[in-house]
Protein backbone atom coordinates (compact mmCIF):
# COMPACT_ATOMS: atom_id res chain seq x y z
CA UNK A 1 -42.33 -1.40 5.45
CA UNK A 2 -38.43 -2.47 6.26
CA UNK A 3 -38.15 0.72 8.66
CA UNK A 4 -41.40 0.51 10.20
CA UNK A 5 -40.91 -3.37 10.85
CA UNK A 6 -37.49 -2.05 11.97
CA UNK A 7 -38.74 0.64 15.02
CA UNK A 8 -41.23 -1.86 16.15
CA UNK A 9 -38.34 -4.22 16.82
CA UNK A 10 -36.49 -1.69 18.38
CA UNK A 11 -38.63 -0.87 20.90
CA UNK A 12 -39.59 -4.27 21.71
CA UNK A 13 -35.39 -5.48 22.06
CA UNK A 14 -35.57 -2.90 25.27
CA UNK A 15 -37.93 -5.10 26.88
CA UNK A 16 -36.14 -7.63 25.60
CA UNK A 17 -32.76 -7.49 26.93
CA UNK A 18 -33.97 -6.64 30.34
CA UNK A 19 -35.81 -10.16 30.21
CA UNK A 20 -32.17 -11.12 29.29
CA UNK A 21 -30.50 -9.89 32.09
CA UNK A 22 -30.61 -12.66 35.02
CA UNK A 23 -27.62 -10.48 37.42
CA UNK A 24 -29.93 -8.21 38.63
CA UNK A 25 -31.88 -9.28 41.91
CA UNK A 26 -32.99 -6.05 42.38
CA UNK A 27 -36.20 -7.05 41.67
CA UNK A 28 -36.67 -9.80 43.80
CA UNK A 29 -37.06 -7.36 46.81
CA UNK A 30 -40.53 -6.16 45.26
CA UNK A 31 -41.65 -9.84 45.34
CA UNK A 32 -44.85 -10.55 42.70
CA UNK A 33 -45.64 -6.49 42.53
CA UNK A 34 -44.06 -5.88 39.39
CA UNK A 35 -44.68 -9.42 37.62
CA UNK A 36 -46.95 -9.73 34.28
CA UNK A 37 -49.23 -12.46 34.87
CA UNK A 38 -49.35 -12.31 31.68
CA UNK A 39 -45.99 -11.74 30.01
CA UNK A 40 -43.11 -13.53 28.66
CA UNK A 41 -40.22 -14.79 30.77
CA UNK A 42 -38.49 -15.43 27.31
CA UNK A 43 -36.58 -13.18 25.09
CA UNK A 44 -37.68 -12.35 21.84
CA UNK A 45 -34.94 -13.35 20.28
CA UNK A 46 -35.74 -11.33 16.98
CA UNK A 47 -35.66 -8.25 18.97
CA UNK A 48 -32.23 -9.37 20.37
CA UNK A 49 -30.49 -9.80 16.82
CA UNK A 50 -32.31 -6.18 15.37
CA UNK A 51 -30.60 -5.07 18.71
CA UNK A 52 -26.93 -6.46 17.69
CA UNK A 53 -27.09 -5.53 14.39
CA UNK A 54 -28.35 -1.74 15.06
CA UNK A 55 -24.68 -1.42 17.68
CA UNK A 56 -22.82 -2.40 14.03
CA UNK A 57 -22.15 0.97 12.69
CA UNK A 58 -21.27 2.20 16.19
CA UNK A 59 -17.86 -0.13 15.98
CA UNK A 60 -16.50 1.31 13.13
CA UNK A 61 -17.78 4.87 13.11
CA UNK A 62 -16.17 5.48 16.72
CA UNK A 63 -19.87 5.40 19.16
CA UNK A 64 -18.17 2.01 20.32
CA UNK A 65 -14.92 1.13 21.75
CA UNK A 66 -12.91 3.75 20.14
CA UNK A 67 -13.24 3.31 16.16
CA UNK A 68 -13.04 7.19 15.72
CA UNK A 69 -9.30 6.18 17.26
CA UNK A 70 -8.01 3.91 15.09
CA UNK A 71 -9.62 5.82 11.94
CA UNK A 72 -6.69 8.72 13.35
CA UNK A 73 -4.01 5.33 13.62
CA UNK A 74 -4.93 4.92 9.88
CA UNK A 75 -4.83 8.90 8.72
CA UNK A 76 -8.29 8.69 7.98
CA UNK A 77 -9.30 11.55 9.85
CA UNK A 78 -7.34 14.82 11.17
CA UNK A 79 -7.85 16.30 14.53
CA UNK A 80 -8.25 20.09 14.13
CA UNK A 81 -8.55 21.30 17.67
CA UNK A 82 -8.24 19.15 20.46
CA UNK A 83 -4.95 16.69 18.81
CA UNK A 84 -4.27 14.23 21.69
CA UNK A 85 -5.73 11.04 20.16
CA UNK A 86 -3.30 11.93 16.69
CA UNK A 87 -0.47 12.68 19.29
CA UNK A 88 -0.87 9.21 20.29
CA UNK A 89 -1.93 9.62 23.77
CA UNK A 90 -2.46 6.56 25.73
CA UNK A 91 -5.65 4.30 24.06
CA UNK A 92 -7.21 3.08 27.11
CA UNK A 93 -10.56 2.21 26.22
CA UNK A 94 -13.24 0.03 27.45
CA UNK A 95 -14.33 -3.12 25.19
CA UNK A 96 -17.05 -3.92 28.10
CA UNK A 97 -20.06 -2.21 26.20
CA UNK A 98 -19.47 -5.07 23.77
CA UNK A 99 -19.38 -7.98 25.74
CA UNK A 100 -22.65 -6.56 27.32
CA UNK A 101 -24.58 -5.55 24.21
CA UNK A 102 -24.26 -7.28 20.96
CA UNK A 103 -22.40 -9.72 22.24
CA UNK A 104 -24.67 -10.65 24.94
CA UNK A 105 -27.82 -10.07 22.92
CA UNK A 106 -26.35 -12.54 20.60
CA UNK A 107 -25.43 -15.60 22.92
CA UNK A 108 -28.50 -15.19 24.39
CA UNK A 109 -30.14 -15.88 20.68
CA UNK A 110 -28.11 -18.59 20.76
CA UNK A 111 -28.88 -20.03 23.98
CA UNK A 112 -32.27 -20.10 23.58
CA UNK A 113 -32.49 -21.99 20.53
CA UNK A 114 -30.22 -24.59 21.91
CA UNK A 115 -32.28 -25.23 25.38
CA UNK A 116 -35.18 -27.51 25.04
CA UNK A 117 -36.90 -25.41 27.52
CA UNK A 118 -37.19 -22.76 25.63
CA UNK A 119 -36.01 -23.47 21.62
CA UNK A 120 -39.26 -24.56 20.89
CA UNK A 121 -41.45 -21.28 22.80
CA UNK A 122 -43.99 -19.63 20.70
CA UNK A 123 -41.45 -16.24 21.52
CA UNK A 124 -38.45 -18.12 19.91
CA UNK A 125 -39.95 -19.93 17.03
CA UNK A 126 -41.99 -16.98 15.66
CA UNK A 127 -38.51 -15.48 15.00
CA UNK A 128 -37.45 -18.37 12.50
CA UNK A 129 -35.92 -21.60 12.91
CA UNK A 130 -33.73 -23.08 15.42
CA UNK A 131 -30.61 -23.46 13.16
CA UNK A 132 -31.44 -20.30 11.12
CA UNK A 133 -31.36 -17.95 14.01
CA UNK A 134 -28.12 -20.04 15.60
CA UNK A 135 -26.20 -19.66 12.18
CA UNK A 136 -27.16 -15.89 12.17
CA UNK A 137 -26.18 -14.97 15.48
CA UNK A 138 -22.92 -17.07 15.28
CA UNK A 139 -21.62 -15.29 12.08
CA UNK A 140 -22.37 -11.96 13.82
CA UNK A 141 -20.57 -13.16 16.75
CA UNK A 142 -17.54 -13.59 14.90
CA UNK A 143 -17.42 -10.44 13.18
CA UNK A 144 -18.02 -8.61 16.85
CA UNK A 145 -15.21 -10.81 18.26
CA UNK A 146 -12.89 -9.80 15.50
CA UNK A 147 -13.07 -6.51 15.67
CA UNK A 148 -12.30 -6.50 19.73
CA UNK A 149 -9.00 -9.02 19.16
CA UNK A 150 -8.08 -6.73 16.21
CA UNK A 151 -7.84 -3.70 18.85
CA UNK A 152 -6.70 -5.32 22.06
CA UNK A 153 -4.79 -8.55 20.90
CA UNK A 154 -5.72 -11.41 23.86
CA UNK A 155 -9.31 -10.74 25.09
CA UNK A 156 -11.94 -12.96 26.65
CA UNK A 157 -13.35 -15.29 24.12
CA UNK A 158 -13.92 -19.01 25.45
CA UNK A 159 -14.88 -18.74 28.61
CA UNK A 160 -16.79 -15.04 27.77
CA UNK A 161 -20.56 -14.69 27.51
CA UNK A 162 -21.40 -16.94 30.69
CA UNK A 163 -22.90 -13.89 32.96
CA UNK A 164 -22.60 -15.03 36.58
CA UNK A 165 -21.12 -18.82 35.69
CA UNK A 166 -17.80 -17.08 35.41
CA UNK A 167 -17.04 -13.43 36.38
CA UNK A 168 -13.40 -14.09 35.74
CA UNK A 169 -13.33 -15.11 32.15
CA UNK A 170 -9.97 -15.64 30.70
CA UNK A 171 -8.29 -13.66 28.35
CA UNK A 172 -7.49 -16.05 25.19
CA UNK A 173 -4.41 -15.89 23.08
CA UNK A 174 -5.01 -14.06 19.86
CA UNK A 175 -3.59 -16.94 17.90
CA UNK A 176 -6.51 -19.00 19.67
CA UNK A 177 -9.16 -16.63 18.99
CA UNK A 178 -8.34 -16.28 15.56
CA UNK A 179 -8.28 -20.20 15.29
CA UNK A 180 -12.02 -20.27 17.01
CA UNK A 181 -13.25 -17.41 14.84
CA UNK A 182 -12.66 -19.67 11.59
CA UNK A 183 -14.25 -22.46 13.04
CA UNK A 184 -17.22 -20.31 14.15
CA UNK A 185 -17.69 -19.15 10.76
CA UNK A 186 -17.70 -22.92 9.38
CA UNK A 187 -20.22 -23.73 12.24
CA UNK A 188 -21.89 -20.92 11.20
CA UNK A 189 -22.22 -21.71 7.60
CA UNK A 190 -23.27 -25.48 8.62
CA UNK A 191 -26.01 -24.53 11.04
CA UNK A 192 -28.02 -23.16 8.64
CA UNK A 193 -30.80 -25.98 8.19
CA UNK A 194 -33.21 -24.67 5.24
CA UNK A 195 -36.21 -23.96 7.52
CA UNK A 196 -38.11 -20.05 8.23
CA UNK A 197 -35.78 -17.24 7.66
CA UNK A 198 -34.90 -15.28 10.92
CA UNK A 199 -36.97 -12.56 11.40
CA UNK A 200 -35.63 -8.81 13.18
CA UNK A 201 -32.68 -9.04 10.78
CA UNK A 202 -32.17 -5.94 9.55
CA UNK A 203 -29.02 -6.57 7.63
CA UNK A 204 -29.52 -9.24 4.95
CA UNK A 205 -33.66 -9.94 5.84
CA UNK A 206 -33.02 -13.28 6.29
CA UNK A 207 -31.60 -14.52 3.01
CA UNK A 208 -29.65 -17.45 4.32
CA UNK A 209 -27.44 -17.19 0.77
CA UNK A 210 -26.06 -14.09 1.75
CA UNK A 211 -25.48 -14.61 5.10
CA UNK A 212 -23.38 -17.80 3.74
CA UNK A 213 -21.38 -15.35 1.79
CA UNK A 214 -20.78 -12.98 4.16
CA UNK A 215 -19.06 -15.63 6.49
CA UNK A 216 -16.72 -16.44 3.70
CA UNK A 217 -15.91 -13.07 2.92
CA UNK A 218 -14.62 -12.92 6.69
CA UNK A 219 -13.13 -16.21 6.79
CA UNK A 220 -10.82 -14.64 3.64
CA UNK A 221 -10.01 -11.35 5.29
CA UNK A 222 -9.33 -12.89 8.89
CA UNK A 223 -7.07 -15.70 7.37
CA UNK A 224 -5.00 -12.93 5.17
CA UNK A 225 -4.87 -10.86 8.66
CA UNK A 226 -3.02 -13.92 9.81
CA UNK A 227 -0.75 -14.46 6.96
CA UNK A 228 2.65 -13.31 8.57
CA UNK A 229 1.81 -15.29 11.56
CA UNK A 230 0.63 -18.52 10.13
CA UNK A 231 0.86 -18.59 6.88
CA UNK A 232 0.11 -22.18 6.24
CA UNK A 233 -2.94 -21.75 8.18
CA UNK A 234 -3.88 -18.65 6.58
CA UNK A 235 -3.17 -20.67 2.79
CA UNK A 236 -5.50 -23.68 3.96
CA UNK A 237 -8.66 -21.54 5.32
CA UNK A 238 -8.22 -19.03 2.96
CA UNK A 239 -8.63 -21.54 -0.06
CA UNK A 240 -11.30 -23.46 2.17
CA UNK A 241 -13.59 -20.46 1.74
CA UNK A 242 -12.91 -18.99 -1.30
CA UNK A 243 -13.76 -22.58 -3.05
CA UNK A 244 -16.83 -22.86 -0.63
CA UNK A 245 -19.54 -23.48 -3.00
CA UNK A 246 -21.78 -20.81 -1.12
CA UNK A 247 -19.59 -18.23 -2.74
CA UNK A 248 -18.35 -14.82 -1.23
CA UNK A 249 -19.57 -11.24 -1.70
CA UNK A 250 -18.98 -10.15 -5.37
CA UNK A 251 -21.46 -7.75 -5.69
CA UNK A 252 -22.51 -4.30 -4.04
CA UNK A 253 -26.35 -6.08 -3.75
CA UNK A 254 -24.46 -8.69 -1.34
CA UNK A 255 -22.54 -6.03 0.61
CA UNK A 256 -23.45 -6.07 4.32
CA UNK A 257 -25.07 -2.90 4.80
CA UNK A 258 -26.67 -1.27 7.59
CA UNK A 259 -29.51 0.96 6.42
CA UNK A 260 -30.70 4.17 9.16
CA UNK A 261 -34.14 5.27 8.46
CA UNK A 262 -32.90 8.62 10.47
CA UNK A 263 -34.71 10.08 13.14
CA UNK A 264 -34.92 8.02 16.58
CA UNK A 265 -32.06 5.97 14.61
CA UNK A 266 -29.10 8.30 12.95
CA UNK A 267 -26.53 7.27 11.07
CA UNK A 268 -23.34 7.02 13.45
CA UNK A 269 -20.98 9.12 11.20
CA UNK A 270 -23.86 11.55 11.56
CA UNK A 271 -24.32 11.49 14.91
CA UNK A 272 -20.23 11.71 15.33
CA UNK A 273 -18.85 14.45 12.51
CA UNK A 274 -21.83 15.97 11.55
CA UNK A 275 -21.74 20.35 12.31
CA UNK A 276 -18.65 19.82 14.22
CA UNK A 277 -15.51 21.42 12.85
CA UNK A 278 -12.57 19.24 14.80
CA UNK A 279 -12.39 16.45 12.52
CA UNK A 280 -11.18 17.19 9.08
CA UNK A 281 -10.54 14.49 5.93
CA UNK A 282 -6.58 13.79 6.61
CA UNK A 283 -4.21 15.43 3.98
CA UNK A 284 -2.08 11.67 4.23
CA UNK A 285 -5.06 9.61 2.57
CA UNK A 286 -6.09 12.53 0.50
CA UNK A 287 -2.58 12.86 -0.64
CA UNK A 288 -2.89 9.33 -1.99
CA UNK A 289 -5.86 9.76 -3.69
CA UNK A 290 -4.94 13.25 -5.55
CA UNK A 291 -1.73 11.93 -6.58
CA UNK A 292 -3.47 8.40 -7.71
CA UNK A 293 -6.50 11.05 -9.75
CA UNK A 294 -8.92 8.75 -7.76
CA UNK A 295 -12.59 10.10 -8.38
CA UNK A 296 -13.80 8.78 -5.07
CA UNK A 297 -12.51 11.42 -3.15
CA UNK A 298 -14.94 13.97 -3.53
CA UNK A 299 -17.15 11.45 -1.72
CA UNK A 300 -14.39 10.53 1.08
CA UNK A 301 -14.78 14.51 1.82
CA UNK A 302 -16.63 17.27 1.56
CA UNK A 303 -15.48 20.42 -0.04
CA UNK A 304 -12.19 22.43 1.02
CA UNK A 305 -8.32 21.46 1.77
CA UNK A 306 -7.22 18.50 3.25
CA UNK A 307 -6.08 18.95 6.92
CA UNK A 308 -2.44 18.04 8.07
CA UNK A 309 -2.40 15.06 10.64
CA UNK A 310 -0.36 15.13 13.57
CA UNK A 311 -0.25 19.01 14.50
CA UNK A 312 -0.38 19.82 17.71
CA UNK A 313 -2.97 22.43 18.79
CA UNK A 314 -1.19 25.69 18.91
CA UNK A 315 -0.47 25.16 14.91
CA UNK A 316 -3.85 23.20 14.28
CA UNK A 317 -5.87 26.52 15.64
CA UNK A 318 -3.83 28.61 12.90
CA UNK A 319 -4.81 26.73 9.73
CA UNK A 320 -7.91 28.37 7.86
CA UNK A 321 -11.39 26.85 9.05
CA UNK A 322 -12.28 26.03 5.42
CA UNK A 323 -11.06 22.80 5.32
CA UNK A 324 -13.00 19.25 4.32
CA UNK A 325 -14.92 17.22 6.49
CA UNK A 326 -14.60 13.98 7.07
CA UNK A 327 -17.26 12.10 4.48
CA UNK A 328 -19.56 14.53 1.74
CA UNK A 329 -22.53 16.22 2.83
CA UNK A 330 -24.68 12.81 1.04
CA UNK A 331 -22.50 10.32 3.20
CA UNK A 332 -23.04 12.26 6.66
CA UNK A 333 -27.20 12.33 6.42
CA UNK A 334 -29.00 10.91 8.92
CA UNK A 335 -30.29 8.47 6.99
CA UNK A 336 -27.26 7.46 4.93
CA UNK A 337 -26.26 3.95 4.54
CA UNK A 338 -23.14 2.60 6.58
CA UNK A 339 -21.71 -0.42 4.58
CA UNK A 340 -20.20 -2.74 6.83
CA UNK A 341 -18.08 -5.26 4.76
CA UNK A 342 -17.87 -4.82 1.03
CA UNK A 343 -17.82 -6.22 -2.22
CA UNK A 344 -14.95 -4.56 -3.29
CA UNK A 345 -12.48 -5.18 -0.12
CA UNK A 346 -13.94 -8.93 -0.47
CA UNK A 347 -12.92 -9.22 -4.13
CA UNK A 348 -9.80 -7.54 -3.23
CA UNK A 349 -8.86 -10.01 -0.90
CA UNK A 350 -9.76 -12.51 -3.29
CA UNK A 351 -7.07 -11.30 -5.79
CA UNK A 352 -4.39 -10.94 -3.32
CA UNK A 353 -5.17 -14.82 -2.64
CA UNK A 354 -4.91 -15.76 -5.87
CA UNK A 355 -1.69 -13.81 -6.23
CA UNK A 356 0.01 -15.39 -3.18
CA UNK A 357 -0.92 -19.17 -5.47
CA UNK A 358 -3.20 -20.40 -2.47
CA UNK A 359 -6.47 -19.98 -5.04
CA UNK A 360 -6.29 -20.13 -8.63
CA UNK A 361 -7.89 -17.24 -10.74
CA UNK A 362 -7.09 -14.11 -12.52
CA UNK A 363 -5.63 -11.97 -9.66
CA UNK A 364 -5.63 -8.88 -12.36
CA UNK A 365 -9.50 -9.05 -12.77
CA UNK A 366 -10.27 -9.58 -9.40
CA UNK A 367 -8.40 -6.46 -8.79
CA UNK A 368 -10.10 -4.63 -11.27
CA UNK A 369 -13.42 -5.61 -10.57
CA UNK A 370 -12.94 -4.87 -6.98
CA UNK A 371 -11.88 -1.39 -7.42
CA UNK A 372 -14.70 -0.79 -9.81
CA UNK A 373 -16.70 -2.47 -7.18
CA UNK A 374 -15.56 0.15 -4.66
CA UNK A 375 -16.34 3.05 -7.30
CA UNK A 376 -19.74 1.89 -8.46
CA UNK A 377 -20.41 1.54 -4.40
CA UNK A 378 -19.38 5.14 -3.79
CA UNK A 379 -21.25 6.79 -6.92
CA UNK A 380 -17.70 7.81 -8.24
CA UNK A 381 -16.63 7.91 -11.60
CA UNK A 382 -13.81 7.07 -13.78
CA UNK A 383 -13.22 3.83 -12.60
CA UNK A 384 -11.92 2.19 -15.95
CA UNK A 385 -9.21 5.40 -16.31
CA UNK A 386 -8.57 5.14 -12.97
CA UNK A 387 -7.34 1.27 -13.14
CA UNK A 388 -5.49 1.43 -16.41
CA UNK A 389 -3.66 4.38 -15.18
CA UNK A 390 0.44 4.15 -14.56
CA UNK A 391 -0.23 4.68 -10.67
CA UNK A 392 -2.81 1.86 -10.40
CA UNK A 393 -2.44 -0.50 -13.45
CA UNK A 394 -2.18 -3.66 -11.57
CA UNK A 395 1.61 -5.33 -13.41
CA UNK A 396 2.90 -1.91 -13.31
CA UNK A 397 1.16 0.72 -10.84
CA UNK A 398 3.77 3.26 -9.21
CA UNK A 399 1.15 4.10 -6.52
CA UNK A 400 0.34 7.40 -4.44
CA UNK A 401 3.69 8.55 -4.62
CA UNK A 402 5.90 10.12 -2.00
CA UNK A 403 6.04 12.97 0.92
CA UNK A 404 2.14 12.42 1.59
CA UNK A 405 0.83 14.55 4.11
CA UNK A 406 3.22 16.86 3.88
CA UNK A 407 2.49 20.35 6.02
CA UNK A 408 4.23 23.15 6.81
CA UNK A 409 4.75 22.56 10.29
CA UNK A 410 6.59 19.13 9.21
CA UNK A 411 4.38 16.53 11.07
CA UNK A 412 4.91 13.96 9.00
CA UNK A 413 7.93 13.59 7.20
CA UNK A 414 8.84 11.05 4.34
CA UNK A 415 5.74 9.19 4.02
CA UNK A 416 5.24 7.38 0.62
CA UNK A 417 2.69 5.02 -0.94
CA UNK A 418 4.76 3.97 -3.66
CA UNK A 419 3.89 0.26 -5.04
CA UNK A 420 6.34 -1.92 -6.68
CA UNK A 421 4.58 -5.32 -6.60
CA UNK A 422 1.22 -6.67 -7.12
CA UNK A 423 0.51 -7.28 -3.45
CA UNK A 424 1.80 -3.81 -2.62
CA UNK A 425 -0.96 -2.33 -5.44
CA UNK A 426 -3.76 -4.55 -3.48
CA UNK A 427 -3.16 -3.32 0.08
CA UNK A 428 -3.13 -0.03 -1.01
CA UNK A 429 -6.07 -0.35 -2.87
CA UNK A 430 -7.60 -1.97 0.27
CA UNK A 431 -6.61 0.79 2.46
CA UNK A 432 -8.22 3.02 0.40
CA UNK A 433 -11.32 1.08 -0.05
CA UNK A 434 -11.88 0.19 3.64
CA UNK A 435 -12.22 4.38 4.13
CA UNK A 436 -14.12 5.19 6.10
CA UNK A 437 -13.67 2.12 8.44
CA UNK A 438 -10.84 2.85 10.77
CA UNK A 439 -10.50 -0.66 12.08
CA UNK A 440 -9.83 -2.20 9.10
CA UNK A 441 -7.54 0.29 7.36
CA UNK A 442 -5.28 0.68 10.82
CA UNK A 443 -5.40 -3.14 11.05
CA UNK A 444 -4.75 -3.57 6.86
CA UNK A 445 -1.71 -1.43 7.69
CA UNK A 446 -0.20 -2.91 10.69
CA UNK A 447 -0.45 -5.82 8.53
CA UNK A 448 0.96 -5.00 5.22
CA UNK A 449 3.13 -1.21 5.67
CA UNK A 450 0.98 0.34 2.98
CA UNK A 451 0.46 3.19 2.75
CA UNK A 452 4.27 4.00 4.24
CA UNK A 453 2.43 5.45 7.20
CA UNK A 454 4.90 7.83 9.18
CA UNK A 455 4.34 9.16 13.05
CA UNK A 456 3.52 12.62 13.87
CA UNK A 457 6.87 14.32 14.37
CA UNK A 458 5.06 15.27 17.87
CA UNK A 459 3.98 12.46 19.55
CA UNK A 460 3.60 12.05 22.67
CA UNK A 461 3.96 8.25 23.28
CA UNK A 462 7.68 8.70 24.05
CA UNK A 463 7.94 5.74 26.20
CA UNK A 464 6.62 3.97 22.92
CA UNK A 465 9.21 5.14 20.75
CA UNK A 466 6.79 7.63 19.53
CA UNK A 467 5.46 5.31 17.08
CA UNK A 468 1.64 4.66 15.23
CA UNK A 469 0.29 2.46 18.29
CA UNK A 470 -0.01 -0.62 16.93
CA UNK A 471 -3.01 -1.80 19.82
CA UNK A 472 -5.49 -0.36 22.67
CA UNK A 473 -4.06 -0.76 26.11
CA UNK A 474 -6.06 -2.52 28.33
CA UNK A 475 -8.62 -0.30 30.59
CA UNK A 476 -8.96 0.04 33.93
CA UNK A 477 -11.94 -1.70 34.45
CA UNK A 478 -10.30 -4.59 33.23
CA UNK A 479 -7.53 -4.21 36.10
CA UNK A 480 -9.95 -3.92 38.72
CA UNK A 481 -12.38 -6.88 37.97
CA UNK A 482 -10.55 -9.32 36.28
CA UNK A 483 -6.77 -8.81 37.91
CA UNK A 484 -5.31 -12.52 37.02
CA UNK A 485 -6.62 -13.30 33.85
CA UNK A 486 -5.27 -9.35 32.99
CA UNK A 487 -2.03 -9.98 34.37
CA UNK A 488 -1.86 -13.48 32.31
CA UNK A 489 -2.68 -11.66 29.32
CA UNK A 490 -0.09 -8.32 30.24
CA UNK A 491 2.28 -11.13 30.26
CA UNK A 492 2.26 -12.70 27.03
CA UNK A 493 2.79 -9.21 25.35
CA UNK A 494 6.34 -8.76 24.92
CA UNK A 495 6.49 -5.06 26.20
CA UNK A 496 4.15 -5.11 27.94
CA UNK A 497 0.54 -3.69 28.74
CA UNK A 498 2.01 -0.95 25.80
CA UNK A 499 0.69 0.80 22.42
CA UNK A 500 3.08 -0.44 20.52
CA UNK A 501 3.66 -4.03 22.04
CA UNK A 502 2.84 -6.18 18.95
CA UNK A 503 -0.45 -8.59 18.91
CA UNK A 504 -0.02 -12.12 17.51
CA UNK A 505 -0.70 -11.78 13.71
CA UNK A 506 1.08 -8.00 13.83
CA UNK A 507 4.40 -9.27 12.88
């Protein structure tokens, strides 16, 4: 029933979004001829949210705005062949597709149920309440938002969204975003009134509990993000949420998954790394893991050796083609699950909280439970051996020990993921856990410096001091439409429009 419910909705968002789209005058020029007497001048704002929440999988598998990249940043993934993006060649990439889909989709949800003229239309109250489908689409919102600020640093936020009303939308500090996104996720919570479920909500199927938890969960992760910026800030909202009597995500039922029912909708990883041979498992992370006896590699991978990152592509032709792919054969079917934010990175978080003394609880347990978390949500055994273990036991852990990812062709040189601290054992353990979403374990560590991730010994990004970028660059696009507010924003960055010019919270 969920998938078939699922394709109707999918072909209806089409028509949809196209109702949604008030730019195009195209149209006009045909007069009445191509009018439905008949039809709907108002979204079906159902279809719109199935429509944002079916782009999801696309951010962090790489089919949007460059996650595939920053999955290479974190030494994810290997490049077997064609090695530019592990060389560190420019990231220029375009964040527009966004800002035009799932965003858009999504503030049009919201518009709708905020206008009298339309919030009370058969088209948008068939797809649940007013402050149901508001809360909903304003969570989602922030999650989109967060991933574009986590790759770009200052990007349009306030004055975003607004179509033709403002073509030149300015770029907002990060700082400012990041201060908005909270506050969306409270507003979120809040607007949540009790009435109909929302309905085209293929994520959570309305239940307005878990939706509640999943904005806490992100209001924990995006105030830790934050903590070497503002780390009074990050204390405050941080203990705001995780006290929140709507809870967080504790449990694999509550993680925010996005199922594919396959055929006319794939799973992204398949769609990406399925039958292609130039993206191997990356010998750094599977270093850490062998060395750590985790049992969840086997899943991380399919069968073979772990591929050295960083080679360039006279030495990357040379190594035998029997090397792992990126995710087992059961992770890369078409119909495989794609978990977007998890139990166990959200009880993870959790524990580092309560280790920095912003939350009180048992920062061990929490650490435990959300590695077993990330075991039990993998299939992968061993967990209790695994976290009582000398390289993971939380007072004492060593961690994934030293020279990972080393290769014969000395590409990386030195790297470690040695722990020493509690807080050391937890971002490594997040790293790990975040696999195979590149965002969040490049952005984990550029926060933290664990793993001890080390550059390719042939990078490219010389003028960068050929270090792990540490953002996108802005792309051209945004040069040619939006020249100011760019330059405003190219201005604030203290190198510059550059890889490795640090965002706010990178510090």
């Amino acid at each position: 029933m969920k998938h078939t419910f699922f394709k109707s909705l999918l072909l209806l968002s089409a028509g949809a979004y196209l109702l949604a789209g008030s730019s195009c005058k195209k149209l006009e020029d045909f007069g009445d001829t191509n009018v439905n007497p008949n039809g709907s001048i108002t979204p079906i704002t159902a279809a719109l949210l199935t429509s944002a929440e079916t782009n999801l999988a696309g951010v962090i598998s790489g089919t949007v705005s460059g996650g595939t990249k920053a999955g290479l940043f974190a030494q994810y993934i290997s490049e077997t062949q064609y090695t530019d993006a592990s060389l560190y060649a420019e990231p220029t990439l375009n964040m527009a597709g966004t800002y035009t889909g799932p965003l858009m989709d999504l503030q049009v949800i919201i518009n709708k149920n905020l206008d009298p003229a339309t919030s009370g239309s058969n088209e948008v109250q068939s797809s649940g309440s007013n402050g149901n489908q508001i809360a909903v689409a304003t969570i989602l919102k922030a999650y989109y938002f967060w991933t574009i600020t986590d790759r770009w640093g200052d990007v349009p936020y306030s004055e975003a969204l607004q179509g033709a009303g403002n073509l030149s939308p300015a770029f907002d500090k990060q700082e400012d975003i990041y201060t908005g996104l909270l506050q969306d996720l409270k507003d979120g919570i809040a607007s949540f009134d009790g009435g109909p479920n929302v309905v085209g909500d293929i994520m959570y199927n309305g239940n307005q509990s878990n939706w509640k938890k999943l904005a806490n969960t992100l209001r924990m992760q995006i105030a830790l993000r934050m903590v070497n910026a503002n780390p009074t800030l990050a204390a405050s909202e941080f203990a705001a949420a995780y006290n929140d009597p709507n809870g967080f995500i504790m449990t694999n039922a509550e993680n925010f998954t996005l199922d594919h029912p396959g055929g006319s909708f794939k799973n992204p990883y398949f769609l990406i790394y399925d039958g292609r041979s130039d993206y191997a498992f990356s010998k750094t992370l599977g270093d850490v893991m062998s060395n750590m006896g985790d049992g969840r590699k086997n899943l991380y991978k399919s069968t073979g050796a772990d591929f050295p990152y960083g080679l360039v592509r006279a030495d990357a032709i040379t190594l035998p083609t029997t090397y792992a792919k990126f995710l087992s054969a059961d992770m890369l079917k078409e119909n495989a699950p794609v978990v977007i934010v998890s139990a166990a990175t959200s009880l993870l978080a959790a524990a580092e909280g309560v280790e920095r003394g912003w939350v009180t609880g048992n920062a061990a347990s929490l650490y435990a439970d959300g590695i077993t978390a990330s075991f039990d949500q993998w299939g992968a055994p061993g967990a209790a051996a695994y976290i009582a273990s000398p390289s993971v036991n939380y007072a004492t852990g060593t961690g994934g020990g030293t020279a990972i990812g080393s290769n014969p062709f000395n590409s990386i040189v030195g790297a470690d993921a040695l722990t020493t601290t509690p807080l050391q054992r937890i971002a490594l353990q997040r790293y790990i856990a975040h696999f195979p979403d590149g965002i969040q374990g490049w952005s984990e560590w550029r926060r933290t410096g664990i793993p001890n991730l080390k550059p390719t010994a042939f990078a490219t990004n010389t003028d960068a001091g050929s270090a792990i970028p540490r953002r996108y660059t802005y792309f051209i696009n945004d040069y040619s439409l939006n020249p100011a507010q760019v330059a405003i924003a190219v201005s604030r960055l203290s190198g510059g429009d550059k890889m490795n010019s640090r965002m706010w919270w990178d510090q």
